[in-house]
N, C-alpha and C. Protein backbone atom coordinates (compact mmCIF):
# COMPACT_ATOMS: atom_id res chain seq x y z
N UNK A 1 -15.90 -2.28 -0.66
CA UNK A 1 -15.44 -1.00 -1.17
C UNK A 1 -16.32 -0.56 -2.33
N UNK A 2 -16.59 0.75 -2.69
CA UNK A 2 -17.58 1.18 -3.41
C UNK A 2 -16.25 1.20 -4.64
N UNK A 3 -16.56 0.35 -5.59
CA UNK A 3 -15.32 1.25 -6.81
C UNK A 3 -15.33 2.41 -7.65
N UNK A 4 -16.63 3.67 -7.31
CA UNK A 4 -16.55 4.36 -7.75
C UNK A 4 -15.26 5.13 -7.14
N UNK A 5 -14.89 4.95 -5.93
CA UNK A 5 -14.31 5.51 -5.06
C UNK A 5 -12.61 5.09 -4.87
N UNK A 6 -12.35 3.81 -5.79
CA UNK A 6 -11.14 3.57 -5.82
C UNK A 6 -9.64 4.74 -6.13
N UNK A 7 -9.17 4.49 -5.13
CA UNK A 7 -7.90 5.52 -4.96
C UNK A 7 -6.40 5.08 -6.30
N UNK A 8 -6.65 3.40 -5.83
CA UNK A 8 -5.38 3.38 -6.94
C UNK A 8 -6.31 2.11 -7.75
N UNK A 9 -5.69 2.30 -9.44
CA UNK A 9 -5.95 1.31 -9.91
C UNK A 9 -4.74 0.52 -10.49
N UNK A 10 -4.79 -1.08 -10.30
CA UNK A 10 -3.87 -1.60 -10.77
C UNK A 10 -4.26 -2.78 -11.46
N UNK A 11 -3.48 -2.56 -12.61
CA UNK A 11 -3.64 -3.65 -14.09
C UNK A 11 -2.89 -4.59 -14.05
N UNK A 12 -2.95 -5.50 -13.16
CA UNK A 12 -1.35 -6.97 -13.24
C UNK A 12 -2.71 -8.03 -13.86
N UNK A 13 -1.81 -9.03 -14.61
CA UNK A 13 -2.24 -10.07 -14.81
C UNK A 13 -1.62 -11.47 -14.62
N UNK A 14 -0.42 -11.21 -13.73
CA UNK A 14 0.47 -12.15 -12.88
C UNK A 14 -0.12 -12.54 -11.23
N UNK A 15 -0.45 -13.46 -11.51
CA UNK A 15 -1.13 -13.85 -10.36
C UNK A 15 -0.14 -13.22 -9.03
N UNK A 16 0.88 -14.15 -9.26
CA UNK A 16 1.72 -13.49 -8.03
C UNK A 16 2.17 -12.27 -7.65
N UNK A 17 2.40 -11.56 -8.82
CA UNK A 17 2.91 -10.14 -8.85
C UNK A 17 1.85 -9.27 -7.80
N UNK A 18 0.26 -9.63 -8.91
CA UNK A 18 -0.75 -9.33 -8.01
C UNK A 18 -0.87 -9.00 -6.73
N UNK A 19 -0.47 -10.32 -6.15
CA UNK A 19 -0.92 -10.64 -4.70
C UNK A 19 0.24 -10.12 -4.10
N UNK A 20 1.77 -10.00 -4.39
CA UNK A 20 2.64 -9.08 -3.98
C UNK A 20 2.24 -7.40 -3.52
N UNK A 21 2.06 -7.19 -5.13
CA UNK A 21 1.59 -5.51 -5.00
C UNK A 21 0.25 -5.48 -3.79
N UNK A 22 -0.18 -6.30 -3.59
CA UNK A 22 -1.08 -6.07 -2.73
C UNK A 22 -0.93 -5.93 -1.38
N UNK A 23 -0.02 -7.03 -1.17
CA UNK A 23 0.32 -7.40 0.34
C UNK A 23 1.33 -6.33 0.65
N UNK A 24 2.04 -5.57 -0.25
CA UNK A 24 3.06 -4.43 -0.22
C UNK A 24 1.86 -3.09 0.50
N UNK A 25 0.90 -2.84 -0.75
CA UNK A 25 0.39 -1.55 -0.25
C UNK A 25 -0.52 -1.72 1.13
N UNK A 26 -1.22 -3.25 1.10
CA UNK A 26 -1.48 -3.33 2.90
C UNK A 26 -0.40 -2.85 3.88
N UNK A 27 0.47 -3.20 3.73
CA UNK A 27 1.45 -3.16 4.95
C UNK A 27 1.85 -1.61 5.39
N UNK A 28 1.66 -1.24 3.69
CA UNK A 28 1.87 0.57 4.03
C UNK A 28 0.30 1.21 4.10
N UNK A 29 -0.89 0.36 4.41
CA UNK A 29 -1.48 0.96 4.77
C UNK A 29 -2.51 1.39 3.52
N UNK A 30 -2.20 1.40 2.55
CA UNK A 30 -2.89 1.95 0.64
C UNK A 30 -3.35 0.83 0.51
N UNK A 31 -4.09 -0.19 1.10
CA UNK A 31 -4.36 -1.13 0.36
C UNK A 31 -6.27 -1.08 0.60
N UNK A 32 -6.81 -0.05 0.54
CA UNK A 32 -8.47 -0.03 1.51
C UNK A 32 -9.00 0.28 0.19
N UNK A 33 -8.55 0.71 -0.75
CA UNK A 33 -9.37 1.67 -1.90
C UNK A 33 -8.33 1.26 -3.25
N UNK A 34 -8.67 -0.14 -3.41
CA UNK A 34 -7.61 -0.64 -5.13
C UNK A 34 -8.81 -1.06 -5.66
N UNK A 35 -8.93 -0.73 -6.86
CA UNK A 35 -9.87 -1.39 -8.20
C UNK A 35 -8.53 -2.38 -8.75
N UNK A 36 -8.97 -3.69 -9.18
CA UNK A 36 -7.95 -4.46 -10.13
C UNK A 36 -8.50 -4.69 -11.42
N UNK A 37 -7.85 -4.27 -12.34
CA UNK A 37 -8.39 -5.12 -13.38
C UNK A 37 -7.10 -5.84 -14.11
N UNK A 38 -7.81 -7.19 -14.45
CA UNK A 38 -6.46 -8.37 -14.91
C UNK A 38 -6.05 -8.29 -16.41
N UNK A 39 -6.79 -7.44 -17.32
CA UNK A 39 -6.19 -7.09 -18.73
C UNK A 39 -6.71 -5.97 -19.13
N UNK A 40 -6.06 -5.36 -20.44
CA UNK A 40 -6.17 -3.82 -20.69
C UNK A 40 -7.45 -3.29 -20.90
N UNK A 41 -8.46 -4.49 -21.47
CA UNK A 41 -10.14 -4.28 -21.83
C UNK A 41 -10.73 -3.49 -20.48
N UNK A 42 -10.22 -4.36 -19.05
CA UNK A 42 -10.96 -3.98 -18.53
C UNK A 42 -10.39 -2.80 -17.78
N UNK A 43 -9.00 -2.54 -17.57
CA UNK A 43 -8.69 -1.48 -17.42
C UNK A 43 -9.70 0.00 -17.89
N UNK A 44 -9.40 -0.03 -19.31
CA UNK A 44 -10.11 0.59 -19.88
C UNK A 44 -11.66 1.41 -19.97
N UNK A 45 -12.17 0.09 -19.91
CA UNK A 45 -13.73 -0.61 -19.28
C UNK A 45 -14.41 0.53 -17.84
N UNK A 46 -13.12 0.45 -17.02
CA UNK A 46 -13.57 0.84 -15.56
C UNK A 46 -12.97 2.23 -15.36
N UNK A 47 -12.31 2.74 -16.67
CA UNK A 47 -11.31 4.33 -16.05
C UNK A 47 -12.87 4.84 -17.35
N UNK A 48 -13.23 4.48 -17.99
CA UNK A 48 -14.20 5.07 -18.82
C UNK A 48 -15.72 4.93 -18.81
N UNK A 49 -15.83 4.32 -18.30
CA UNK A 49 -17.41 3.61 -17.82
C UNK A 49 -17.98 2.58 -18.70
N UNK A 50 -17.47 1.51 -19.76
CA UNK A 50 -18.05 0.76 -20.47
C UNK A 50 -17.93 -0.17 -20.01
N UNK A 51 -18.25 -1.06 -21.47
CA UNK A 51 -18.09 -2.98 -21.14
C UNK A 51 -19.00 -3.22 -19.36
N UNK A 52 -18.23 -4.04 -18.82
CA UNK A 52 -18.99 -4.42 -17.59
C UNK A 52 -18.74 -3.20 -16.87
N UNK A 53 -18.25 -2.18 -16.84
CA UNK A 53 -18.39 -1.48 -16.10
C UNK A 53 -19.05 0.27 -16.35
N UNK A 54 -20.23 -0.34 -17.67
CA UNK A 54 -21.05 0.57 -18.02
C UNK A 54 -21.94 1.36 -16.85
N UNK A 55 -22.23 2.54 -17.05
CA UNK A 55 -23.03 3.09 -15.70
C UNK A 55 -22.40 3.72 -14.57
N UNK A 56 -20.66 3.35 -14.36
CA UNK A 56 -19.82 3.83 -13.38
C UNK A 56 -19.63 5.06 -13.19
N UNK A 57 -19.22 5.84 -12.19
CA UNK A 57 -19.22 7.50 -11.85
C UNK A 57 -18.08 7.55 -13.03
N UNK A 58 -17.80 8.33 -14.26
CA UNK A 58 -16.39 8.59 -14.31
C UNK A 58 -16.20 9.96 -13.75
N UNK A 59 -16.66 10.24 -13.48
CA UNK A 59 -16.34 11.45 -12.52
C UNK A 59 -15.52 11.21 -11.24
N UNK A 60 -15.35 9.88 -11.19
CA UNK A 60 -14.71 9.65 -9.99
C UNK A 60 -13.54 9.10 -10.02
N UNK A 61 -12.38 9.53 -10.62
CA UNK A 61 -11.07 8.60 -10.82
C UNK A 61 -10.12 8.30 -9.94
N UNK A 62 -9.56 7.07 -10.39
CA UNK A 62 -8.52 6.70 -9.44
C UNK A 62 -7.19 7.85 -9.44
N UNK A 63 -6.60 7.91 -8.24
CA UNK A 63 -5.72 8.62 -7.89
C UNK A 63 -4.23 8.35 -8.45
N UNK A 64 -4.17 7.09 -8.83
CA UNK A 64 -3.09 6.77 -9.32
C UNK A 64 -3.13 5.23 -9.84
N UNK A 65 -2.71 5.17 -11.34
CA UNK A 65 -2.47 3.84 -11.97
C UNK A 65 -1.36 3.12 -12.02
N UNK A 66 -1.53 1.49 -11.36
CA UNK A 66 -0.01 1.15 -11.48
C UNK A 66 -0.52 0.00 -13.18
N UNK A 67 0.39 0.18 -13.98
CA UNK A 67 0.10 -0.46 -15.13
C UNK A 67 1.14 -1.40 -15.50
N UNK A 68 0.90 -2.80 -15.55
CA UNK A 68 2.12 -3.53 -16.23
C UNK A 68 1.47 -3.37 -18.26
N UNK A 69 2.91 -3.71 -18.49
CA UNK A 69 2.88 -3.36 -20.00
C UNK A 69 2.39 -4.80 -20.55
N UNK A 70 2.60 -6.40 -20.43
CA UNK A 70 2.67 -6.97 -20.82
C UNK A 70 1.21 -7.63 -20.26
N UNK A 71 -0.16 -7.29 -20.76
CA UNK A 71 -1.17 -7.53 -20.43
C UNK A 71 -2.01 -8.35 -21.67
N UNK A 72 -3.30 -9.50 -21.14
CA UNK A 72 -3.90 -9.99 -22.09
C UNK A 72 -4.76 -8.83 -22.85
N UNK A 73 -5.39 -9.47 -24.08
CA UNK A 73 -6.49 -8.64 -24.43
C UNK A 73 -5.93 -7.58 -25.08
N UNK A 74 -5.60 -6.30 -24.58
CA UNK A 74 -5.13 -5.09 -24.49
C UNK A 74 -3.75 -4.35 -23.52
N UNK A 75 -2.56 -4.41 -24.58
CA UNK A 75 -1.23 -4.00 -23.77
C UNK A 75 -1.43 -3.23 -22.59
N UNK A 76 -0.48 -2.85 -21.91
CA UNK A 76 -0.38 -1.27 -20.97
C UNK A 76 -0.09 -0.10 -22.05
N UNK A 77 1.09 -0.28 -23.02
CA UNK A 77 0.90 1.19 -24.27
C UNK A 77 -0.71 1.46 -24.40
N UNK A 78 -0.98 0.47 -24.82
CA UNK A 78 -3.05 0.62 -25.69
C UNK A 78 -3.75 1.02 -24.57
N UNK A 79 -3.39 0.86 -23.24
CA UNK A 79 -3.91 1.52 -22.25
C UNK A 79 -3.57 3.04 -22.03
N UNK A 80 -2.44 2.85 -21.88
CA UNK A 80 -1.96 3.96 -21.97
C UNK A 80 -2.08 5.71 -22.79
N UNK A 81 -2.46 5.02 -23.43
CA UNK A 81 -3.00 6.21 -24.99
C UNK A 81 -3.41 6.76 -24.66
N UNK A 82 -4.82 6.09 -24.97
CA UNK A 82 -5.90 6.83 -24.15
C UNK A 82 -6.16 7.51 -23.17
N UNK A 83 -6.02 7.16 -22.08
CA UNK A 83 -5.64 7.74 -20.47
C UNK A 83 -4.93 9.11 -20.76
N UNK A 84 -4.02 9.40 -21.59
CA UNK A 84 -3.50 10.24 -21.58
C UNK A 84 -3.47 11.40 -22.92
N UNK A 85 -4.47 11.06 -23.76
CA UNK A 85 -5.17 11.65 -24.57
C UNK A 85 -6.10 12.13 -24.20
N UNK A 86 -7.01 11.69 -23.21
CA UNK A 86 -8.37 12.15 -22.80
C UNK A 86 -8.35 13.36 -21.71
N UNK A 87 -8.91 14.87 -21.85
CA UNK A 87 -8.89 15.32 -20.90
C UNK A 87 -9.25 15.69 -19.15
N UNK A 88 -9.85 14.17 -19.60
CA UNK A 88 -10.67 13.80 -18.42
C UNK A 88 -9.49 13.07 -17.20
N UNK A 89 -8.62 12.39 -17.87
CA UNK A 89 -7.93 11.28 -17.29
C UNK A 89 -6.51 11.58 -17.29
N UNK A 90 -6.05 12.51 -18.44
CA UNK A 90 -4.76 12.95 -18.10
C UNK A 90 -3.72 13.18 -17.14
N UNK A 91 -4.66 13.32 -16.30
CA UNK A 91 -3.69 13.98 -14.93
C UNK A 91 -3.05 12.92 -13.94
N UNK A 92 -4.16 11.82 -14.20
CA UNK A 92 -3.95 10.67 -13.44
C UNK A 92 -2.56 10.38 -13.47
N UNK A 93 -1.76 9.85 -12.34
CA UNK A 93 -0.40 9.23 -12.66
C UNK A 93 -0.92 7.73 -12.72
N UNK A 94 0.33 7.61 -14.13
CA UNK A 94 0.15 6.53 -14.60
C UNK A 94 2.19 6.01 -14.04
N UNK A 95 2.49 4.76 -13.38
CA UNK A 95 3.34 4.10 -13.22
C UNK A 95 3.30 2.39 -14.12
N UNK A 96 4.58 2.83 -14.79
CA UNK A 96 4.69 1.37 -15.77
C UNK A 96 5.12 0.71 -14.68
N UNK A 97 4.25 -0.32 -14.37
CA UNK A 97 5.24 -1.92 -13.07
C UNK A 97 5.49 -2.28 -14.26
N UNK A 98 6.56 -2.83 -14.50
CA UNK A 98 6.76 -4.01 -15.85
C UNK A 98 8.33 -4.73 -15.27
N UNK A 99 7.78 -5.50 -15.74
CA UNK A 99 8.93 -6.65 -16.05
C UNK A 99 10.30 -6.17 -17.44
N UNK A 100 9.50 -5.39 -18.22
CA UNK A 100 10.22 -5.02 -19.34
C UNK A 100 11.45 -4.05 -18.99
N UNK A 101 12.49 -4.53 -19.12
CA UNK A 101 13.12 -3.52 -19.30
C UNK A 101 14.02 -3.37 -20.66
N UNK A 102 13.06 -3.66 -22.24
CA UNK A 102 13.69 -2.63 -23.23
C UNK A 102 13.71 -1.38 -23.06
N UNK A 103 14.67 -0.83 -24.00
CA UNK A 103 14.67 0.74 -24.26
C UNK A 103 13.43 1.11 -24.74
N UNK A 104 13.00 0.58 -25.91
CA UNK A 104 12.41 0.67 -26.76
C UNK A 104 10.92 0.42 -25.97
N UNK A 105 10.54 -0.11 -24.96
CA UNK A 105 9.32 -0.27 -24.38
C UNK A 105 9.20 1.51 -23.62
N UNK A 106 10.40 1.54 -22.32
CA UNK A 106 10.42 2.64 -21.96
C UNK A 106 10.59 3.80 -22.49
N UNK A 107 11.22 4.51 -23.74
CA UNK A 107 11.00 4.98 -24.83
C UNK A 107 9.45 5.31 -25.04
N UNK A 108 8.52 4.62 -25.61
CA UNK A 108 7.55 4.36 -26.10
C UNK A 108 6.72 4.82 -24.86
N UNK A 109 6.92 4.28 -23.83
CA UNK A 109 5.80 4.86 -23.08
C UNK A 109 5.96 6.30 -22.13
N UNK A 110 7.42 6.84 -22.06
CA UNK A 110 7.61 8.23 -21.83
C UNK A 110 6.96 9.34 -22.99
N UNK A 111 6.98 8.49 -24.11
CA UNK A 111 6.79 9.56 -25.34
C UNK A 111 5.36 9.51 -25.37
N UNK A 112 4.09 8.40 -24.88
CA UNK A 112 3.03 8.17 -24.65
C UNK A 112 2.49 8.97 -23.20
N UNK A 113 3.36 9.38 -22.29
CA UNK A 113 2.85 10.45 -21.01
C UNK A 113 3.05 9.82 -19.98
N UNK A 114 3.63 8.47 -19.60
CA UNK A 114 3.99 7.83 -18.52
C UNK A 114 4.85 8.30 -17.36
N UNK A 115 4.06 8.65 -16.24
CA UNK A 115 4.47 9.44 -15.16
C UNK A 115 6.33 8.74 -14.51
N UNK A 116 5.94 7.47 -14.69
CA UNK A 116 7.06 6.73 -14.18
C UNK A 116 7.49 5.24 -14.29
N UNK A 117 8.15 4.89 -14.48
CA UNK A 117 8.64 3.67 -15.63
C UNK A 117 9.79 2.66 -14.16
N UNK A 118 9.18 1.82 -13.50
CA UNK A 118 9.72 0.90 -13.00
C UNK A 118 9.76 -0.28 -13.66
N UNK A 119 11.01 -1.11 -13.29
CA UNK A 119 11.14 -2.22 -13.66
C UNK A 119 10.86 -3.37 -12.58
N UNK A 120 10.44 -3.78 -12.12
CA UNK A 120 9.91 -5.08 -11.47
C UNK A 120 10.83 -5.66 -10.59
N UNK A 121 11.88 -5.26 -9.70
CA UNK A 121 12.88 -6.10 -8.49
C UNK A 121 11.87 -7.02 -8.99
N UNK A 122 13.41 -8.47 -9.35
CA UNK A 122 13.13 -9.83 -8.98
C UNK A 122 13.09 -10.09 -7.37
N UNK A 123 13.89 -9.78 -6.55
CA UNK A 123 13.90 -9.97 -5.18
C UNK A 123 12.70 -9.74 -4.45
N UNK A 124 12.11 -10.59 -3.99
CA UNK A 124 10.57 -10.32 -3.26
C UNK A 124 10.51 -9.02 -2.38
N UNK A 125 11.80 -9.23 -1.63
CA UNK A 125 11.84 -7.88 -0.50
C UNK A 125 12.09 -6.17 -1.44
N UNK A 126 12.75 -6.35 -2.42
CA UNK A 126 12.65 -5.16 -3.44
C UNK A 126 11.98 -5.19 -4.15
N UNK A 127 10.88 -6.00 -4.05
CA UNK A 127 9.21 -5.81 -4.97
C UNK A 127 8.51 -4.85 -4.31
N UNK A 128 8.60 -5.61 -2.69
CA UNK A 128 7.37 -5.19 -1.86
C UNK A 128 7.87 -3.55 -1.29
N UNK A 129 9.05 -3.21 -1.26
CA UNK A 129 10.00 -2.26 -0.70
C UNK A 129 9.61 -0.66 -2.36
N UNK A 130 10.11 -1.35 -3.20
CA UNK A 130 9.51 -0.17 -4.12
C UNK A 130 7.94 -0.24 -4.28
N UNK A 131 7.23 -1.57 -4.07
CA UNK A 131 6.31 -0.83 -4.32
C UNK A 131 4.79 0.21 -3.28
N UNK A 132 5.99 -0.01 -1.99
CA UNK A 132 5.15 0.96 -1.00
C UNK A 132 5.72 2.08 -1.02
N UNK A 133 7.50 1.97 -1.55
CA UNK A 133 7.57 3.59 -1.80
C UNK A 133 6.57 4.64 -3.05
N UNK A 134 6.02 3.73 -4.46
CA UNK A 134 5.37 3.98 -5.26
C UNK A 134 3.94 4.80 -4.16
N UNK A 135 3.30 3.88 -3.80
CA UNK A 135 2.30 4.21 -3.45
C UNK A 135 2.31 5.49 -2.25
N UNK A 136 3.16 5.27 -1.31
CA UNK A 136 3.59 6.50 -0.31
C UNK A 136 3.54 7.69 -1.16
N UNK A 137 4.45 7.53 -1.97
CA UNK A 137 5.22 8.96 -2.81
C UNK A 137 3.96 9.69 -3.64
N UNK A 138 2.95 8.45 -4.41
CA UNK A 138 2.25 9.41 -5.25
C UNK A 138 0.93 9.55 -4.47
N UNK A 139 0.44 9.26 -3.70
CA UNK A 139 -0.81 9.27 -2.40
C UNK A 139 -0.38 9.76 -1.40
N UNK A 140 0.67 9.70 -0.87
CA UNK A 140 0.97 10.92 0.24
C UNK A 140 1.44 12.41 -0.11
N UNK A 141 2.71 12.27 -1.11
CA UNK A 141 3.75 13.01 -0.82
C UNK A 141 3.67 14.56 -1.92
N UNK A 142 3.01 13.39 -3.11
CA UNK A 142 2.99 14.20 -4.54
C UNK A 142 1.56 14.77 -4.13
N UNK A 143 2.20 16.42 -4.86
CA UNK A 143 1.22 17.06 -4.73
C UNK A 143 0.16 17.32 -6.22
N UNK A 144 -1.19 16.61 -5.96
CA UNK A 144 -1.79 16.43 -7.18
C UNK A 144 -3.05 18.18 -7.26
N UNK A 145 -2.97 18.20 -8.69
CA UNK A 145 -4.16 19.37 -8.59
C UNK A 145 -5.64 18.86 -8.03
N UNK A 146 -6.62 20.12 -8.16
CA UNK A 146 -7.74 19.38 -7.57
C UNK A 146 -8.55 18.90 -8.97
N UNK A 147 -9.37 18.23 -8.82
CA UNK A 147 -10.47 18.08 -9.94
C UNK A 147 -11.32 19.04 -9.94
């Protein structure tokens, strides 16, 4: 896959969660065009063109971010900021996956521009079940402007 060209990007740094969200958006089919990055640096790194991923199109963004909050390096908020400060990247939907469910996390990242704030089904079959409705809904259904 070319990653200038990545459709969704997703920030887990749970091995398993990972390989869940993955095997979810295969099955619905979204799984041909994912950039991963495993902490917020490189998140960052690859939606902006630095660090190792100096030189990258940013002209070319992902279609939709799934972001857990509880990341090495650099949170999902500290990700978050930015992305949605910048007029370049704003538009992007950004989805919190998190495990978190304080107020005070979800709070914080609605007031930061967060398109949509899931909490993480413990149940494997309501992992994999929301998270192909995620991907259906904002790659099929939602209607995004053009660039």
């Amino acid at each position: 896959m070319n990653v200038d060209a990545a459709k969704i990007m997703l920030v887990e740094d749970d091995s398993q969660d990972l390989e869940l969200t993955l095997r979810a958006l295969g099955k619905a089919n979204l799984a041909d065009q994912i950039q991963v990055a495993r902490d917020g640096v490189e998140a960052l790194d690859f939606i902006f063109g630095e660090g190792s991923h100096a030189g990258r199109d940013v002209g070319t963004i992902p279609r939709l971010i799934l972001l857990d909050i509880k990341l090495p390096k650099v949170d999902g908020m500290a990700v978050l900021e930015p992305l949605k400060a910048d007029s370049r990247t704003r538009s992007i939907p950004v989805v919190m996956l998190t495990s978190s469910s304080e107020v005070k996390d979800l709070t914080q990242c609605y007031r930061l521009g967060v398109n949509s704030y899931i909490v993480k089904p413990v149940n494997m079959n309501a992992f994999v079940k929301a998270v192909q409705d995620l991907g259906m809904y904002w790659l099929l259904l939602n209607e995004a402007p053009e660039e």
